[in-house]
Protein backbone atom coordinates (compact mmCIF):
# COMPACT_ATOMS: atom_id res chain seq x y z
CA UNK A 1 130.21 -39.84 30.64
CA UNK A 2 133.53 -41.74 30.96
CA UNK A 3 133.98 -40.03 34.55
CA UNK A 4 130.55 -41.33 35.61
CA UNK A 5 131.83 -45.01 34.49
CA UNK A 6 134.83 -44.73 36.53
CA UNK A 7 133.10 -43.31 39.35
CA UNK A 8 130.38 -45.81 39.08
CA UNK A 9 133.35 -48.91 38.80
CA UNK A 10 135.16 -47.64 41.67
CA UNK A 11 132.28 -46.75 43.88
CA UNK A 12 130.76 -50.59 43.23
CA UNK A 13 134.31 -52.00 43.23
CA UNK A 14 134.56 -49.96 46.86
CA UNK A 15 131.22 -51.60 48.08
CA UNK A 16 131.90 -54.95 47.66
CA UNK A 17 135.49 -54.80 49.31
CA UNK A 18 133.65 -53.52 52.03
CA UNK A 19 130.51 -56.13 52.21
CA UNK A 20 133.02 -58.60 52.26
CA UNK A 21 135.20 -57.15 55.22
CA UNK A 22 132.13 -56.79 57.12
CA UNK A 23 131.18 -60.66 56.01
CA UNK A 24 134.71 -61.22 57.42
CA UNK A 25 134.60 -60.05 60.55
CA UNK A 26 131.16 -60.82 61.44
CA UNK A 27 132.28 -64.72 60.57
CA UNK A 28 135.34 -64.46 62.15
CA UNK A 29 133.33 -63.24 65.43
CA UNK A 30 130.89 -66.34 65.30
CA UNK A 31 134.03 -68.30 64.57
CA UNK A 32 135.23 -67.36 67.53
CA UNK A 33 132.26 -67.42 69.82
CA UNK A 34 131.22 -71.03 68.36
CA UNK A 35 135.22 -72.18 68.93
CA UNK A 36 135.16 -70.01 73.01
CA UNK A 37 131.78 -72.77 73.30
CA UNK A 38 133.61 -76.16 72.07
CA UNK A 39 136.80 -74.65 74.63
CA UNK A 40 134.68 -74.45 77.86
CA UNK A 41 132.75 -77.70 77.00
CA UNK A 42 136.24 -79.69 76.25
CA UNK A 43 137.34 -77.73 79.71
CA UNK A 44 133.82 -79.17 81.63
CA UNK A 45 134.68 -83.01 80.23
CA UNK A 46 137.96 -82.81 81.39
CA UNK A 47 137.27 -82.03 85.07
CA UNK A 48 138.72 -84.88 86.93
CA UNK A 49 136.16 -85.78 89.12
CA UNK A 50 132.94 -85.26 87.01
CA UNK A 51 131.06 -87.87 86.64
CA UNK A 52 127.69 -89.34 85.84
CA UNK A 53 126.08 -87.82 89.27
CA UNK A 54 126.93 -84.52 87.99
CA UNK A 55 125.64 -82.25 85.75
CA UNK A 56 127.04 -78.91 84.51
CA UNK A 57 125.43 -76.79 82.36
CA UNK A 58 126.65 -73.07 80.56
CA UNK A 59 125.59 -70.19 78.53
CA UNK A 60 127.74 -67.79 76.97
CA UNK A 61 126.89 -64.10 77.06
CA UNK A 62 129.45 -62.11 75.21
CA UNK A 63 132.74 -63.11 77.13
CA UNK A 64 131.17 -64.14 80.72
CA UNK A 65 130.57 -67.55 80.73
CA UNK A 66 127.56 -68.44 83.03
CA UNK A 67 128.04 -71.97 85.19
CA UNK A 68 124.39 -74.09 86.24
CA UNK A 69 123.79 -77.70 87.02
CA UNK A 70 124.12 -79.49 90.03
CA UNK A 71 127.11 -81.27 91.20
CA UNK A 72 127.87 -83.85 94.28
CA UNK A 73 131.10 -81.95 95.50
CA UNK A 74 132.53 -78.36 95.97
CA UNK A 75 136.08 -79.69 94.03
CA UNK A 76 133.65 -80.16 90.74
CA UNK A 77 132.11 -76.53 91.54
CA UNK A 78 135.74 -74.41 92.01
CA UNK A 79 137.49 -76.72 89.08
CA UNK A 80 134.98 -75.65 86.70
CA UNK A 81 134.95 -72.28 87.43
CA UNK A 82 138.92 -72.01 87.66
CA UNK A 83 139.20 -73.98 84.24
CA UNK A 84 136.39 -72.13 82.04
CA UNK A 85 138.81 -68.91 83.76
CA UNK A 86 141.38 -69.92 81.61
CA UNK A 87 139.13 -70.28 78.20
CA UNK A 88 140.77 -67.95 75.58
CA UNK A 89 138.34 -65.00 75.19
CA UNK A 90 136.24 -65.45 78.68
CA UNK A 91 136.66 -62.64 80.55
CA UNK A 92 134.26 -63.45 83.47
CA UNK A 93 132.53 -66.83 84.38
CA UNK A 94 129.08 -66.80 87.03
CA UNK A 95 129.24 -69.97 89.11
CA UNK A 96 125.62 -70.72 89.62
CA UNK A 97 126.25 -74.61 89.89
CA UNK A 98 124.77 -75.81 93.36
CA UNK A 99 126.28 -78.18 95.57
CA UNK A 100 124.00 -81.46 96.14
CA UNK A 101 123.28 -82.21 99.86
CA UNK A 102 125.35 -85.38 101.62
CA UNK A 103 123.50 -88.03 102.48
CA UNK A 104 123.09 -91.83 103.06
CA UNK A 105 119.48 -91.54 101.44
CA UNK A 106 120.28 -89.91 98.24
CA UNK A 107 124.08 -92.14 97.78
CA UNK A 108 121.63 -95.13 98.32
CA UNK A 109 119.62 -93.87 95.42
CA UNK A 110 122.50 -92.81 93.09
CA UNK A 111 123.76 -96.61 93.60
CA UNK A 112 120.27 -98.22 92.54
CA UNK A 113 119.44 -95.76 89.68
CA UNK A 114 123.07 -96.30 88.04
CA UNK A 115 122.47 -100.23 88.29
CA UNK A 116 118.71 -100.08 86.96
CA UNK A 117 119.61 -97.93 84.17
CA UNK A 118 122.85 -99.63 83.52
CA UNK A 119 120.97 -103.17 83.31
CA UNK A 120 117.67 -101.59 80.91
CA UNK A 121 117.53 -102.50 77.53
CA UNK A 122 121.07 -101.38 76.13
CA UNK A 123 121.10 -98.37 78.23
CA UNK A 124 124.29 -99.11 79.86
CA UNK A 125 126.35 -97.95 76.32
CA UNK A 126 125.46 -94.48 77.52
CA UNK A 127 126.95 -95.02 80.83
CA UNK A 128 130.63 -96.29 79.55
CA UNK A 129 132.92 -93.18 78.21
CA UNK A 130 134.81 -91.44 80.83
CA UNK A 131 131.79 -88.62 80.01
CA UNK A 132 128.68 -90.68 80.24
CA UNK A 133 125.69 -89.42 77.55
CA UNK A 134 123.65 -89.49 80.06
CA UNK A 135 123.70 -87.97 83.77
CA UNK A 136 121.75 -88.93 86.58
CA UNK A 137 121.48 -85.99 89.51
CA UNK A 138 120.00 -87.16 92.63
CA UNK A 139 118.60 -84.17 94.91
CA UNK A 140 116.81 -85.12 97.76
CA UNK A 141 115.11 -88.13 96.56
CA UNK A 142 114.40 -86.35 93.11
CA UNK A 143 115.52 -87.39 90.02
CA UNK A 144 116.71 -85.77 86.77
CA UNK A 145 118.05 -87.23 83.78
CA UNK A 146 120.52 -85.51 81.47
CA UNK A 147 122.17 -85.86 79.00
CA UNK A 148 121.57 -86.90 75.57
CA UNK A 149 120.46 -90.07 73.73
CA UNK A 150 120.12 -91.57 70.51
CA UNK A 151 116.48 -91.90 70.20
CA UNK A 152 112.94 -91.35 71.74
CA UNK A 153 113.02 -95.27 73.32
CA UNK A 154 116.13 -95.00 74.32
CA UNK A 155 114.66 -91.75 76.29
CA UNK A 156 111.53 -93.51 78.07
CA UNK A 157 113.52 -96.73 79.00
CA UNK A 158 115.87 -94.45 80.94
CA UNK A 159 112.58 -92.36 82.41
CA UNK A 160 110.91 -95.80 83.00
CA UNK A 161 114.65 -97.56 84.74
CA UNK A 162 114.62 -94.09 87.25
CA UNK A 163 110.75 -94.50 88.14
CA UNK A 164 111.50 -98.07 89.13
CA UNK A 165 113.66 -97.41 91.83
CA UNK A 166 112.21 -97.45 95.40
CA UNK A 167 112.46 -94.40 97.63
CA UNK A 168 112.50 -91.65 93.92
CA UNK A 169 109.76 -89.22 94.80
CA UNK A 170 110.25 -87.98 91.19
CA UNK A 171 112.10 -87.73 87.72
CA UNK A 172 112.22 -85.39 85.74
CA UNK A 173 113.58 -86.61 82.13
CA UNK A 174 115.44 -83.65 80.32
CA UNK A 175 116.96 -86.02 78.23
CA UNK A 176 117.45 -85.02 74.46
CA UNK A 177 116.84 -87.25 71.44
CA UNK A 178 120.39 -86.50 69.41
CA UNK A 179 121.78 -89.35 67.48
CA UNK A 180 125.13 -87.50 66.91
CA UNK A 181 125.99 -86.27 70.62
CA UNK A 182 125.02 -89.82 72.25
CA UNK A 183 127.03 -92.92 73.09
């Protein structure tokens, strides 16, 4: 009976040093997924020349790192890829981020959206930081907003600001109510 203890102890003791390696390692792997996400957003807000007329957007799949969004130059397009390259853990990156047409039209638009969203009801605070909350992508004459703000008016002054502006065809308002990630 004493032999069936033991074996009992040690075959319990044995299972729960091995639930807890497996806890270990399956924390230590979302540790390290949730820490490769924070490096290739810290990576995307340090690009040098992205601003509030661009937009990138990622997913992570394992350890390729796919690119989206929109973006006014090819500089922003290459220096994101080349810097989410160099994320610890990435081992490939898809660069799906398009490059927006050049034109007068749209750069005439881009100027009047950023002033009359700037000058609506407190909106500018989003517009400040070196990373703006809030992104405004021009493509052909459409509008979408990005980004993230602190609350629901916040979100429809910003959708109502775009609207106003002669020569939009449309907006689209993506923006997401988040009082913790906005300006």
């Amino acid at each position: 009976m004493r032999k069936i203890n033991k074996l009992l102890v040690l075959s319990m003791a044995f299972l729960a040093i091995a639930f807890v390696n497996v806890d270990a390692q399956s924390y230590s792997g979302d540790a390290s997924a949730m820490q490769m996400e924070k490096d290739v957003r810290k990576q995307i807000l340090k690009l040098p020349y992205y601003e509030v007329f661009d937009h990138i957007e990622y997913s992570i799949q394992g350890n390729t790192v796919v690119l989206g969004g929109k973006v006014r130059n090819a500089t922003n397009r290459k220096a994101a890829e080349s810097a989410i390259k160099r994320v610890s853990g990435v081992e490939a990156v898809v660069n799906n981020i398009e490059i927006l047409p050049v034109g007068g039209f749209d750069e005439r638009l881009r100027v009047q959206l950023l002033r009359s969203v700037a000058s609506t009801g407190g909106l500018s605070r989003y517009l400040w930081p070196v990373n703006p909350s809030i992104r405004l992508v021009v493509d052909r004459g459409h509008v979408t907003l990005e980004g993230h703000v602190a609350n629901e008016t916040d979100s429809d002054l910003a959708n109502i600001a775009a609207r106003s502006v002669s020569g939009v065809f449309s907006v689209t308002n993506n923006l997401v109510v988040d009082s913790e990630k906005a300006g």
